[in-house]
C-alpha atoms as a PDB file:
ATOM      1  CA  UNK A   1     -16.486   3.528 -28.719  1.00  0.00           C
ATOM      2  CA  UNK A   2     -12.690   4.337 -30.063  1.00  0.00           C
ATOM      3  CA  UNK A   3      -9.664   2.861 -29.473  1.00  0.00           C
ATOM      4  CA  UNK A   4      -9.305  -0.714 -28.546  1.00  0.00           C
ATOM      5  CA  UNK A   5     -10.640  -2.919 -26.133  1.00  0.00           C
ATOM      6  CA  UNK A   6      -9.763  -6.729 -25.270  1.00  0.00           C
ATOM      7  CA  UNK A   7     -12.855  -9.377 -23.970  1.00  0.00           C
ATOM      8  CA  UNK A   8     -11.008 -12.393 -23.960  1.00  0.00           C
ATOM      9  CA  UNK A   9     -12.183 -16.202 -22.986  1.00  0.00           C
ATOM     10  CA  UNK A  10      -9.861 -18.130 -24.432  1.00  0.00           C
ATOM     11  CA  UNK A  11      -8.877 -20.680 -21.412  1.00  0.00           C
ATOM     12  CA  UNK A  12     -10.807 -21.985 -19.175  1.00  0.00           C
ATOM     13  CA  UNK A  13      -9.251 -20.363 -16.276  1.00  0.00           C
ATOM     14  CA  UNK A  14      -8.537 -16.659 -17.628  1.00  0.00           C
ATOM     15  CA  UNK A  15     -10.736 -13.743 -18.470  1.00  0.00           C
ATOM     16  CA  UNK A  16      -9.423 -11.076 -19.700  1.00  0.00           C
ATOM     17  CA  UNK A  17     -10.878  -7.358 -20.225  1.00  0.00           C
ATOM     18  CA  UNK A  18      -9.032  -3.805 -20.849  1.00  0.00           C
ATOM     19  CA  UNK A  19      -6.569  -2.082 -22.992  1.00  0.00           C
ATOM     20  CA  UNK A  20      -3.514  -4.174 -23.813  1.00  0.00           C
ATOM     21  CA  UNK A  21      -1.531  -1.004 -25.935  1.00  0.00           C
ATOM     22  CA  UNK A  22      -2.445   1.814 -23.306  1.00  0.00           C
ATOM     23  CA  UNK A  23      -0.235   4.918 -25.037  1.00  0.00           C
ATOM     24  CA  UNK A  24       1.922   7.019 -22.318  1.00  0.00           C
ATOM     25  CA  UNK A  25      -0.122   9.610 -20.271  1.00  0.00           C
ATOM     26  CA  UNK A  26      -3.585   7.986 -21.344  1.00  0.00           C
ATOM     27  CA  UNK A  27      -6.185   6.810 -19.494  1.00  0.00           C
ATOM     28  CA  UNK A  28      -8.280   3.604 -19.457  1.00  0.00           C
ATOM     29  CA  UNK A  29     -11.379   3.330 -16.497  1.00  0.00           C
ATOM     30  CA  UNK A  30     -14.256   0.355 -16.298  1.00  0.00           C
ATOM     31  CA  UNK A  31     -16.675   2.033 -15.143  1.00  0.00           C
ATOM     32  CA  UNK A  32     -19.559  -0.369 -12.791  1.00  0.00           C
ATOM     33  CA  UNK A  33     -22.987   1.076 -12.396  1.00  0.00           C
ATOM     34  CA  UNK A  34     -21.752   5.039 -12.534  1.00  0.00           C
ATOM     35  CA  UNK A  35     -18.529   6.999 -12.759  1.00  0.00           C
ATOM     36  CA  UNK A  36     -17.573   6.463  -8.570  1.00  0.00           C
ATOM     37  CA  UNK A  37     -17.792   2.820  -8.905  1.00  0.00           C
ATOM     38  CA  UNK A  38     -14.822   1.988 -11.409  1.00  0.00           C
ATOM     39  CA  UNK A  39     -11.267   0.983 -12.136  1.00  0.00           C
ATOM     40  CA  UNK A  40      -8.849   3.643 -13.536  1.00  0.00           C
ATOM     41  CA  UNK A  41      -5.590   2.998 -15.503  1.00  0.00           C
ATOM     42  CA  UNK A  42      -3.057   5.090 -16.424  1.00  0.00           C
ATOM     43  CA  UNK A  43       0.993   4.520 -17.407  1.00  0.00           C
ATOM     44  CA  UNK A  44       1.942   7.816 -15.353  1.00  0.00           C
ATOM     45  CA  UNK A  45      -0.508   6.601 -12.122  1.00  0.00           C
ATOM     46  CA  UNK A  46      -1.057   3.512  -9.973  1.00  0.00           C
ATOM     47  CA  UNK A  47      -3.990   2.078 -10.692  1.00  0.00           C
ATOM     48  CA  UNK A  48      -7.035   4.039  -8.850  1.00  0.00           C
ATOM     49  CA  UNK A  49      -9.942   1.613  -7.538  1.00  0.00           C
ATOM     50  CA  UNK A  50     -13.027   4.147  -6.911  1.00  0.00           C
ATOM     51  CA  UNK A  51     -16.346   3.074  -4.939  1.00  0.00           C
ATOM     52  CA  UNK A  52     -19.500   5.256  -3.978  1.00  0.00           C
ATOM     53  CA  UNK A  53     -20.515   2.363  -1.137  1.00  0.00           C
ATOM     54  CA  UNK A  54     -17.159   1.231  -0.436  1.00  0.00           C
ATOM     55  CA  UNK A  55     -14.862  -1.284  -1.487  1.00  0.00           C
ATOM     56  CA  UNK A  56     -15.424  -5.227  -0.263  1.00  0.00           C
ATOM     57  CA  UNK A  57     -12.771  -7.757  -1.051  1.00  0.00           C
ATOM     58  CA  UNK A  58     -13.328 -11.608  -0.746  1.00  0.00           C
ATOM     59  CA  UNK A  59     -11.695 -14.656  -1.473  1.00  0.00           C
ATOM     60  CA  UNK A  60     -13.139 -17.832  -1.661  1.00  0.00           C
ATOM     61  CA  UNK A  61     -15.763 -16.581   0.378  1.00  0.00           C
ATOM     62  CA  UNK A  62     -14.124 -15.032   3.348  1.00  0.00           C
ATOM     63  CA  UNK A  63     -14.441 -11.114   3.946  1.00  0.00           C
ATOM     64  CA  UNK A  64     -10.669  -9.377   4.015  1.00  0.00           C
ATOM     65  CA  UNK A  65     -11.334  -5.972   3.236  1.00  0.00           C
END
């Protein structure tokens, strides 16, 4: 691994994990299970949410996407 990255559990209520100093034109992805099922970050970009199977939102337990 190179550069930095942020796991953070410091209140009870907020977790955080990324890049918090995320240089102009560079990337930062979290990548879940294989490279189609991640979260992509750049400065230039909006941020790119990427699924093999689809993407499944919930809150509190209620399907909205």
């Amino acid at each position: 691994m190179t550069g930095n990255l942020l796991l953070s559990a410091d209140s009870e209520n907020d977790r955080l994990f990324g890049c918090t100093d995320l240089p102009h034109g560079n990337t930062f992805t979290c990548v879940f299970g294989d490279t189609l099922n991640r979260l992509h970050f750049s400065l230039t970009n909006p941020v790119t949410l990427e699924s093999s199977h689809g993407l499944l939102v919930k809150c509190r337990g209620e399907t909205y996407v």
